[in-house]
PDB file of N, CA and C in Angstrom:
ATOM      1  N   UNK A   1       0.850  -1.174   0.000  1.00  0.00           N
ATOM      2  CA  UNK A   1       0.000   0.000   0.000  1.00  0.00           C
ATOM      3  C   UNK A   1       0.895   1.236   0.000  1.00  0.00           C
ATOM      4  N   UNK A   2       0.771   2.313  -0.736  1.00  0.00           N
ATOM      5  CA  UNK A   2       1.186   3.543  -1.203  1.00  0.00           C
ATOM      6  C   UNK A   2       0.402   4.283  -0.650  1.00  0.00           C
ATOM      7  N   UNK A   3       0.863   5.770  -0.037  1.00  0.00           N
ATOM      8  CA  UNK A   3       0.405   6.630   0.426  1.00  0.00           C
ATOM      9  C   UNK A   3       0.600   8.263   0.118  1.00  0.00           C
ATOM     10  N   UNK A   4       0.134   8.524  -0.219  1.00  0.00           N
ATOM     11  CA  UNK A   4       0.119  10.107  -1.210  1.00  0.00           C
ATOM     12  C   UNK A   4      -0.749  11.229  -0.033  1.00  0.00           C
ATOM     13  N   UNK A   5      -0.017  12.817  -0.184  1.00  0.00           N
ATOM     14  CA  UNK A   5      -0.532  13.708  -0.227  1.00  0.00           C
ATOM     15  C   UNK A   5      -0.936  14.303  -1.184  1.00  0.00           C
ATOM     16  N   UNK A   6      -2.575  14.743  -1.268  1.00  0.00           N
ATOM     17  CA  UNK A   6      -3.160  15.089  -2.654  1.00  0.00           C
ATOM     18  C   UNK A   6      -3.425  16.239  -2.361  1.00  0.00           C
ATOM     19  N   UNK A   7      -3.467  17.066  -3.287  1.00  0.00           N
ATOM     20  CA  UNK A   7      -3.946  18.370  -3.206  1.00  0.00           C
ATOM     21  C   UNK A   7      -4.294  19.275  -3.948  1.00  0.00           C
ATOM     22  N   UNK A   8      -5.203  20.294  -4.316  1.00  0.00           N
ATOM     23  CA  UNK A   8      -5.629  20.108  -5.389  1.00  0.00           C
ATOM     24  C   UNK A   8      -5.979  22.001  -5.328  1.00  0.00           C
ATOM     25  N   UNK A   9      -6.301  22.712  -6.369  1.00  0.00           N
ATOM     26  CA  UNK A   9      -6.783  24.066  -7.118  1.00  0.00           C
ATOM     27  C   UNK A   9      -7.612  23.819  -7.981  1.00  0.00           C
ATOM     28  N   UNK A  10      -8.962  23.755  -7.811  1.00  0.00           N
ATOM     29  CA  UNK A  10      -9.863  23.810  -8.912  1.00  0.00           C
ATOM     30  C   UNK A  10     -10.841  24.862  -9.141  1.00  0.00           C
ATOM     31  N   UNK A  11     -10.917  25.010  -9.721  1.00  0.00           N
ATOM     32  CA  UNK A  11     -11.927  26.752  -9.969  1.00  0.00           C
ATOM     33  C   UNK A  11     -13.555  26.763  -9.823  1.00  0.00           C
ATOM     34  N   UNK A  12     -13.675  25.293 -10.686  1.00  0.00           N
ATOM     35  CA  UNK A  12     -15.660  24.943 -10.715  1.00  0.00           C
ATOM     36  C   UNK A  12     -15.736  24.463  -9.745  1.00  0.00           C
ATOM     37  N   UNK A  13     -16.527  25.388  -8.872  1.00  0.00           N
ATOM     38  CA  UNK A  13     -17.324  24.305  -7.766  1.00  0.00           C
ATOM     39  C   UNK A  13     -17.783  22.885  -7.481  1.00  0.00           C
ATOM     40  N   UNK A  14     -18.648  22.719  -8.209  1.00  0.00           N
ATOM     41  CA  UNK A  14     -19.336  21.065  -8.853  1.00  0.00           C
ATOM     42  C   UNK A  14     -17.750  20.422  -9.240  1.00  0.00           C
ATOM     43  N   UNK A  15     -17.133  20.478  -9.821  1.00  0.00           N
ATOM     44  CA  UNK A  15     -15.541  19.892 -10.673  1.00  0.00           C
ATOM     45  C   UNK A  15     -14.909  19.848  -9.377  1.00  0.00           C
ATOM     46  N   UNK A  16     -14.499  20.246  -8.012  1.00  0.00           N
ATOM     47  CA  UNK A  16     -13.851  21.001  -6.978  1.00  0.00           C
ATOM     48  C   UNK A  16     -14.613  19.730  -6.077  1.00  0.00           C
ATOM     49  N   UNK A  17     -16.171  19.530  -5.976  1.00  0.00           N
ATOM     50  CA  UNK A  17     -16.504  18.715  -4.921  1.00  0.00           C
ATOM     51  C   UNK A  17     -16.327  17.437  -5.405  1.00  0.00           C
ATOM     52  N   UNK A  18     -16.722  17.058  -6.837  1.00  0.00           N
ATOM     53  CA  UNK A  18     -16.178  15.529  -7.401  1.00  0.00           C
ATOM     54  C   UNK A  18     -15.064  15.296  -7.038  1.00  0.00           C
ATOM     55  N   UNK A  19     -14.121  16.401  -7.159  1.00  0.00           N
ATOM     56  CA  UNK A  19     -12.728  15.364  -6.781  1.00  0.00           C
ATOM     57  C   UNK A  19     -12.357  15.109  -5.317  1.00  0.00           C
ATOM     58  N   UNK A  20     -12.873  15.998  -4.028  1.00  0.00           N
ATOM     59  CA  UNK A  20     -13.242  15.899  -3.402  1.00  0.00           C
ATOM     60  C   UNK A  20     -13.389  14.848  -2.525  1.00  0.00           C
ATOM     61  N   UNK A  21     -15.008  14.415  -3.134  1.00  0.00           N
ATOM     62  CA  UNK A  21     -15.415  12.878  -2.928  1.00  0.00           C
ATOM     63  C   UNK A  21     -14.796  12.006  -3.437  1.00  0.00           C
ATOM     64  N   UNK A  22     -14.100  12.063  -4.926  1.00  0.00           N
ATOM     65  CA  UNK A  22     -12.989  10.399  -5.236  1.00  0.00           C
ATOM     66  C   UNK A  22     -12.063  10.678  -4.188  1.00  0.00           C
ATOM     67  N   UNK A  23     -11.462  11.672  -4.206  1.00  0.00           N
ATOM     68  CA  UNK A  23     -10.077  11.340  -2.733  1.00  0.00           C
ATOM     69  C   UNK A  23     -11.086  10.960  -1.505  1.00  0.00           C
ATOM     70  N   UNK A  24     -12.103  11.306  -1.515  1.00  0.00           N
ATOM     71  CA  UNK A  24     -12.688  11.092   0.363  1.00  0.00           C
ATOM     72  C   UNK A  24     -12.548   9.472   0.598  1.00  0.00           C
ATOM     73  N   UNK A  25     -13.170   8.951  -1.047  1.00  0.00           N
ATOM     74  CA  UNK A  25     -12.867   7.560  -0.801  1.00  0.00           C
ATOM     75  C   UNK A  25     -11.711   6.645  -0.600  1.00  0.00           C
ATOM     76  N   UNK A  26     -10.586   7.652  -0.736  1.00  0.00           N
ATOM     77  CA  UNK A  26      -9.020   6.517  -0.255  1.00  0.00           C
ATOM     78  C   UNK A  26      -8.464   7.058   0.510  1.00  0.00           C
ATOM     79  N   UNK A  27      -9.269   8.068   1.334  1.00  0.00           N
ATOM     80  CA  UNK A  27      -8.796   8.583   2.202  1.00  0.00           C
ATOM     81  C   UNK A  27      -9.173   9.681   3.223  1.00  0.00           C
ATOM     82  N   UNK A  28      -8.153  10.711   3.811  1.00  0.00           N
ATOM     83  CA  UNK A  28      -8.627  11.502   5.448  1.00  0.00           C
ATOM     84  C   UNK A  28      -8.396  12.851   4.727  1.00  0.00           C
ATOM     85  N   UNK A  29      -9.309  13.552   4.535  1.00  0.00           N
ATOM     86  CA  UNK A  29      -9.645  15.087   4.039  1.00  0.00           C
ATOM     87  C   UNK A  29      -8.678  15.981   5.702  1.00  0.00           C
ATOM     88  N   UNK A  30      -7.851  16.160   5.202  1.00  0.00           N
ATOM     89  CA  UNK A  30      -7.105  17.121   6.401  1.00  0.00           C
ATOM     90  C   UNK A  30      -7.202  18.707   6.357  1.00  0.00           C
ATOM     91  N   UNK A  31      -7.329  19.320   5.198  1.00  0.00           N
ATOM     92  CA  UNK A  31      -7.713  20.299   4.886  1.00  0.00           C
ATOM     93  C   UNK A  31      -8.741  20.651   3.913  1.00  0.00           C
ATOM     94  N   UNK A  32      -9.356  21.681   3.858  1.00  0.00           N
ATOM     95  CA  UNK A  32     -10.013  21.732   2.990  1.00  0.00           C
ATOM     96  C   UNK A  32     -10.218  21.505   1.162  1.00  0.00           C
ATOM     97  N   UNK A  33      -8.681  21.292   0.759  1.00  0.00           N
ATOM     98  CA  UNK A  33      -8.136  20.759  -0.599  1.00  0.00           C
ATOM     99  C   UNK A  33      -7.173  19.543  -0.434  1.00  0.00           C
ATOM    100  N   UNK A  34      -6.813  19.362   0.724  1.00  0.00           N
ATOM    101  CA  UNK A  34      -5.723  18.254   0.574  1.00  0.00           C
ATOM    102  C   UNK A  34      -6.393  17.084   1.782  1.00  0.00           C
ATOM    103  N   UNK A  35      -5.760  15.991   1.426  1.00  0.00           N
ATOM    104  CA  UNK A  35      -6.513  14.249   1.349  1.00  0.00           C
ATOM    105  C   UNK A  35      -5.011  13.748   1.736  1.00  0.00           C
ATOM    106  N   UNK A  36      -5.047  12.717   2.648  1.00  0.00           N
ATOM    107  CA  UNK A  36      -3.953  12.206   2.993  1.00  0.00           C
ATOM    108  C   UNK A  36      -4.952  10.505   2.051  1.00  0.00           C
ATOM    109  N   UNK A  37      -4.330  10.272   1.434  1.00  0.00           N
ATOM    110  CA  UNK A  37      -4.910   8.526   0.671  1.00  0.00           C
ATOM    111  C   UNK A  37      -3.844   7.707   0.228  1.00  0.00           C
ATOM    112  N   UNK A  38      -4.582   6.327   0.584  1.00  0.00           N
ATOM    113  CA  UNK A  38      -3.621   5.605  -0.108  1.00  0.00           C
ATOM    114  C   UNK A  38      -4.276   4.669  -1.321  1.00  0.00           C
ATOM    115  N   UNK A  39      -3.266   3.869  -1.725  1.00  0.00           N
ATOM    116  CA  UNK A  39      -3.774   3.041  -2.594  1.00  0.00           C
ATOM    117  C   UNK A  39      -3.177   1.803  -3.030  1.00  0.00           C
ATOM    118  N   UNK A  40      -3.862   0.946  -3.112  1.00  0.00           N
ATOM    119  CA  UNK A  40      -2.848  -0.398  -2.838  1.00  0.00           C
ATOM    120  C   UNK A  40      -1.950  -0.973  -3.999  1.00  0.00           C
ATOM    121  N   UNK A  41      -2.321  -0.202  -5.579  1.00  0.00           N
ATOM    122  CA  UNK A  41      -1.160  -0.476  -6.881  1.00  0.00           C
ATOM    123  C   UNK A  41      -1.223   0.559  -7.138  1.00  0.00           C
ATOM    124  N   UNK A  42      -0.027   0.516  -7.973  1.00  0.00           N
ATOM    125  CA  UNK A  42       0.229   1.442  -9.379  1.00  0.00           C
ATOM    126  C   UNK A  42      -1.448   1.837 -10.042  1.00  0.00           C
ATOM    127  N   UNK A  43      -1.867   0.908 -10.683  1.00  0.00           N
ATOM    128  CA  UNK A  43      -2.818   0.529 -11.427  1.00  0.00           C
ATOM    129  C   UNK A  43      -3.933   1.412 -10.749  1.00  0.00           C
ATOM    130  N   UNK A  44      -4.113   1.002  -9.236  1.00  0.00           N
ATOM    131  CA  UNK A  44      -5.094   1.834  -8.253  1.00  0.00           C
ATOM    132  C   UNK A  44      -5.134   3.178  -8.406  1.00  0.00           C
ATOM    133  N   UNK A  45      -3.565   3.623  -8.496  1.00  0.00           N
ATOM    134  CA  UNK A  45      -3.759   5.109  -8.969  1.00  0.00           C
ATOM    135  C   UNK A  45      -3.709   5.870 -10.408  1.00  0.00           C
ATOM    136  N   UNK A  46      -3.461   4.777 -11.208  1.00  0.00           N
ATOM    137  CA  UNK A  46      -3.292   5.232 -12.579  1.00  0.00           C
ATOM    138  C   UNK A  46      -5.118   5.579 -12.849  1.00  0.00           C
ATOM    139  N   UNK A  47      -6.183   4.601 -12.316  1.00  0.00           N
ATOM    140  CA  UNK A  47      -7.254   4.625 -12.439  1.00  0.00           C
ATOM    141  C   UNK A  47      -8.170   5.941 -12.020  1.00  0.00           C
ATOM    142  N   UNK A  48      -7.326   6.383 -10.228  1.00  0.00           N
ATOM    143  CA  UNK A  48      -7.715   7.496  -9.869  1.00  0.00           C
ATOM    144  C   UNK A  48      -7.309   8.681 -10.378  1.00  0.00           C
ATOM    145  N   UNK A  49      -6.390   8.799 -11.291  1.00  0.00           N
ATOM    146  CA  UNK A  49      -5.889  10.033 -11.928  1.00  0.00           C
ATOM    147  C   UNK A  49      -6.812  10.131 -13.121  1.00  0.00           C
ATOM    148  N   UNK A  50      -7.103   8.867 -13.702  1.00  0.00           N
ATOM    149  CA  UNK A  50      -8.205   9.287 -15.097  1.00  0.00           C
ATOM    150  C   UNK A  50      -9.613   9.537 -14.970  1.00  0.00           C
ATOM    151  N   UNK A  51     -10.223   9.163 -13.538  1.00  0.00           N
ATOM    152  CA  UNK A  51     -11.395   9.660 -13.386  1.00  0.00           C
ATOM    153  C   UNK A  51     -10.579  11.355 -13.091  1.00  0.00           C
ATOM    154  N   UNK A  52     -10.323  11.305 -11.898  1.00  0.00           N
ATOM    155  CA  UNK A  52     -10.005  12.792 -11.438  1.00  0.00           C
ATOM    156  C   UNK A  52     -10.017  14.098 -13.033  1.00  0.00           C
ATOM    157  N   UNK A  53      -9.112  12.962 -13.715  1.00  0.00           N
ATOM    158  CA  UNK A  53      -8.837  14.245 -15.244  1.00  0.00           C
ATOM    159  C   UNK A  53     -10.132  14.592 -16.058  1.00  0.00           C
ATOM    160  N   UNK A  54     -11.505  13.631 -15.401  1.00  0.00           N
ATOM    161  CA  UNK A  54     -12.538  13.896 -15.918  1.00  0.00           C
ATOM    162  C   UNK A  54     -13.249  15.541 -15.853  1.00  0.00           C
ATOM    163  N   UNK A  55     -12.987  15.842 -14.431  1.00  0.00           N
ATOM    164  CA  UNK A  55     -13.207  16.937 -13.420  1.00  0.00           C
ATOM    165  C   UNK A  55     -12.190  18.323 -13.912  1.00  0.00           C
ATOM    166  N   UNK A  56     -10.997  18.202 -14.337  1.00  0.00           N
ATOM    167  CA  UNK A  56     -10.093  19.094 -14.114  1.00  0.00           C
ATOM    168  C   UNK A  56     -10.039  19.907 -15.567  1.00  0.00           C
ATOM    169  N   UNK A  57     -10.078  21.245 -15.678  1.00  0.00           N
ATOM    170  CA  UNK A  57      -9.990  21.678 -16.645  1.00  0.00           C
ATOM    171  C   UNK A  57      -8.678  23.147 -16.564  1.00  0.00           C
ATOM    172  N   UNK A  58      -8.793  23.286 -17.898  1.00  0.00           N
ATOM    173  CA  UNK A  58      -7.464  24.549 -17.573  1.00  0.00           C
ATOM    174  C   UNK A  58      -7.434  25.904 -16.675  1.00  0.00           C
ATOM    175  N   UNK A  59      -5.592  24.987 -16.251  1.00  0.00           N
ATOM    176  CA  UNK A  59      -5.871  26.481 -15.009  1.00  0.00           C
ATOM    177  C   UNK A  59      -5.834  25.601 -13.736  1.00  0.00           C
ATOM    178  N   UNK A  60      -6.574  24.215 -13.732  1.00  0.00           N
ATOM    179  CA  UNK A  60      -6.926  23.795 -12.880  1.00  0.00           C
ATOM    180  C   UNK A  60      -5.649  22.788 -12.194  1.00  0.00           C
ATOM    181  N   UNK A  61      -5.522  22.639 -10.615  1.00  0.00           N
ATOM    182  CA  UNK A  61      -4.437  21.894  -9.755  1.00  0.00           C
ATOM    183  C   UNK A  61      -4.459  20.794  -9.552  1.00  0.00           C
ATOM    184  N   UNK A  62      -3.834  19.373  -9.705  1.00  0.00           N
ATOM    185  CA  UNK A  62      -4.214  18.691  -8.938  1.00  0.00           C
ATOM    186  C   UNK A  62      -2.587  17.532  -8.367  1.00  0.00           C
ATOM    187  N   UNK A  63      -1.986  17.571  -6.977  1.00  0.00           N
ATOM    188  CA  UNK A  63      -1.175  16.743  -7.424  1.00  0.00           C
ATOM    189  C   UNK A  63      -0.911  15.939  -6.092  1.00  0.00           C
ATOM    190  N   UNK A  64      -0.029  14.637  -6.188  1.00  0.00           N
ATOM    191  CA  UNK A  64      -0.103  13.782  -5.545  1.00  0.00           C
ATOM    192  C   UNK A  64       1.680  13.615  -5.037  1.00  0.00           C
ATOM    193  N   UNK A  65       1.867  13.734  -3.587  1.00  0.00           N
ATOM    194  CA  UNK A  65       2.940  13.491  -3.564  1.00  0.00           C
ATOM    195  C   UNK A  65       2.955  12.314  -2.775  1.00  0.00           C
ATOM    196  N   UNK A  66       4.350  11.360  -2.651  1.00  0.00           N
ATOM    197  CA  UNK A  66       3.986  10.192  -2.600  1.00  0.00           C
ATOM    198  C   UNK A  66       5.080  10.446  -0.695  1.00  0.00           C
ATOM    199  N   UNK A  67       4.270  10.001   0.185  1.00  0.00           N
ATOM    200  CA  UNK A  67       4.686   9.920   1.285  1.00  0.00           C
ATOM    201  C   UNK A  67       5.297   8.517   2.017  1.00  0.00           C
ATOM    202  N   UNK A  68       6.450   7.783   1.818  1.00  0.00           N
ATOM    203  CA  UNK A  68       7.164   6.904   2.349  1.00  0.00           C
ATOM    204  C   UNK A  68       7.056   6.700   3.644  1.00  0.00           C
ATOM    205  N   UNK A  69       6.617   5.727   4.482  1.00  0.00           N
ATOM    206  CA  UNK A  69       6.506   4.954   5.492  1.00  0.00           C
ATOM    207  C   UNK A  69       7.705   5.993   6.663  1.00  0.00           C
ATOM    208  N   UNK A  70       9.212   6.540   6.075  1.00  0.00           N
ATOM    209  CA  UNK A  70       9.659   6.875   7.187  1.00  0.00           C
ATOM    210  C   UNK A  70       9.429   8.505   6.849  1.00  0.00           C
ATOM    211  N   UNK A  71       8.814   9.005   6.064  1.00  0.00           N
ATOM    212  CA  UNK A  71       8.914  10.287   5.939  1.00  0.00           C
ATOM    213  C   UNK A  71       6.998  10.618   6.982  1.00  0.00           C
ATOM    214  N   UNK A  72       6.323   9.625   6.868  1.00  0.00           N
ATOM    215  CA  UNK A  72       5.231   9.772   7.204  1.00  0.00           C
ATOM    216  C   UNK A  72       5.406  10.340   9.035  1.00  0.00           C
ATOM    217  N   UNK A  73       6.209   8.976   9.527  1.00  0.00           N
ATOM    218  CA  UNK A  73       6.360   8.467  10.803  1.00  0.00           C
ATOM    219  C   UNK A  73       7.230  10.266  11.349  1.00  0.00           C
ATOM    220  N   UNK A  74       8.437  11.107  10.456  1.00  0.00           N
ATOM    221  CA  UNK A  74       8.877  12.118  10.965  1.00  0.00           C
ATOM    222  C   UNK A  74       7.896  13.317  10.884  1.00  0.00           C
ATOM    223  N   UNK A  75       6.644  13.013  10.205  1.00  0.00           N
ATOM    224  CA  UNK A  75       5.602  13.981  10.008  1.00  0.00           C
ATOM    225  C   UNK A  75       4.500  14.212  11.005  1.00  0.00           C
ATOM    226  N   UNK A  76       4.206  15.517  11.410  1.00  0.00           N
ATOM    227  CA  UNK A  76       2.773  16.449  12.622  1.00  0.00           C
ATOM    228  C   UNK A  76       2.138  17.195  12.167  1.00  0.00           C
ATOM    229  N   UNK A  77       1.043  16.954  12.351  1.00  0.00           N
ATOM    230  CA  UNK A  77       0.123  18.374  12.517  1.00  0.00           C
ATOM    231  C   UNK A  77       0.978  19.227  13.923  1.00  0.00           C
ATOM    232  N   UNK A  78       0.856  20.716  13.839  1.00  0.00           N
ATOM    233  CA  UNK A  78       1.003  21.451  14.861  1.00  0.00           C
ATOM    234  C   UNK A  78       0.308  21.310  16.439  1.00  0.00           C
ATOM    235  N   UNK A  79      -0.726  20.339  16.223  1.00  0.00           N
ATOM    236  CA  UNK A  79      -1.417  20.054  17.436  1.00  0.00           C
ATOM    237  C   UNK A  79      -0.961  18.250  17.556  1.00  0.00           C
ATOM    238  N   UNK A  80       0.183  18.489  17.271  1.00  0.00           N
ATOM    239  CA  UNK A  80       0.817  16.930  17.284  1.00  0.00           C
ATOM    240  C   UNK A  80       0.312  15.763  16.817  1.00  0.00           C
ATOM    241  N   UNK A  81      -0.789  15.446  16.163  1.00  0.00           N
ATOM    242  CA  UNK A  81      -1.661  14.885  15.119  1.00  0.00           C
ATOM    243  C   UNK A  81      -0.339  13.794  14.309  1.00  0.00           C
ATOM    244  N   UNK A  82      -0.120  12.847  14.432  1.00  0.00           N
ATOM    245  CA  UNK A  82       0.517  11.969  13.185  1.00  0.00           C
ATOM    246  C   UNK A  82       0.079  11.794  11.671  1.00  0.00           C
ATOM    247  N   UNK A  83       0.727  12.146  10.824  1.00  0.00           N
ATOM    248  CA  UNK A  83      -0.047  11.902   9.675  1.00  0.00           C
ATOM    249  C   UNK A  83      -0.042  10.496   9.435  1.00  0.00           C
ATOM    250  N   UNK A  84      -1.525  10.428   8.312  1.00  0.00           N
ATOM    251  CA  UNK A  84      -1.569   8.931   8.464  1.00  0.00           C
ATOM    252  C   UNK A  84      -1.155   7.802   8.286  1.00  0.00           C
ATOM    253  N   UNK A  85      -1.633   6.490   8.725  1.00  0.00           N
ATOM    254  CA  UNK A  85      -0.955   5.583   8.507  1.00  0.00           C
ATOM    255  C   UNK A  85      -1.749   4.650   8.150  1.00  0.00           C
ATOM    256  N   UNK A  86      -1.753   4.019   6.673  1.00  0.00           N
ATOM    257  CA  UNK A  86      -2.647   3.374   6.125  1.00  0.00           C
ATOM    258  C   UNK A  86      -2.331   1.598   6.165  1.00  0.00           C
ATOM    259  N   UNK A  87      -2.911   0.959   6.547  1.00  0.00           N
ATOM    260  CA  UNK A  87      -4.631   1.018   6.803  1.00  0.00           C
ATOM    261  C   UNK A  87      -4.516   1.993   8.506  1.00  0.00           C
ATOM    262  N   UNK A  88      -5.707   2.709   8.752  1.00  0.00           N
ATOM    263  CA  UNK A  88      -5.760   3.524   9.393  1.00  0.00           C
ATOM    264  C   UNK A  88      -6.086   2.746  11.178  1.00  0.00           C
ATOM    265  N   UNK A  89      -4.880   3.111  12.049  1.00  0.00           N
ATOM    266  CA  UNK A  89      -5.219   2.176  13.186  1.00  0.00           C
ATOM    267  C   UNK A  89      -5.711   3.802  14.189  1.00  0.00           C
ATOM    268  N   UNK A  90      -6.788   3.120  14.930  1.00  0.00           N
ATOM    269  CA  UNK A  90      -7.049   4.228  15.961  1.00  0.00           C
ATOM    270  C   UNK A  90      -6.280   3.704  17.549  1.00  0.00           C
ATOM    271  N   UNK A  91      -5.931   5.192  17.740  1.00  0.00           N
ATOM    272  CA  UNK A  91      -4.864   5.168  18.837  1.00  0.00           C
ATOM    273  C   UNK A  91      -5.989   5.492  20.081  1.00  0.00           C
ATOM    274  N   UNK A  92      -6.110   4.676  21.320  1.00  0.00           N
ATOM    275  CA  UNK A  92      -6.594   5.410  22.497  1.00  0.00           C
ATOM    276  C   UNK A  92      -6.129   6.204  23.629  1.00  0.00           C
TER     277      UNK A  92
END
């Protein structure tokens, strides 16, 4: 499993919430444009980039950086928050 920060600039509203909802589905909406997701192939995301390009028109942002297991683990939110860790375990 692969894990990406997505993040995105889109101008159309409607175009802006579709992509939205495809990232909501592989993943944790942390900000209001960016999605912490993962995905378990290549293939998994080659698939999510061609719906997404359905949505995106010129002008428009969208990109995925790919977050490594030890780059994740040196990563915080300011309120000390871990970024995630997929599959997603809850801490008590």
């Amino acid at each position: 499993m692969q894990t990406y920060l997505a993040c995105f600039d889109i101008q159309d509203d409607r175009h802006r919430r579709q992509v939205a909802t495809l990232l909501g589905k592989h993943g944790l909406r942390v900000q209001k444009s960016v999605f912490e997701i993962s995905v378990r192939s290549p293939e998994q995301l080659q698939k999510l980039h061609s719906v997404a390009l359905r949505w995106l028109a010129e002008g428009d942002d969208l990109r995925f950086y790919h977050l490594c297991r030890d780059c994740r683990q040196k990563s915080h939110a300011m309120d000390a928050r871990p970024v995630a860790d997929f599959p997603l375990v809850v801490m008590l």
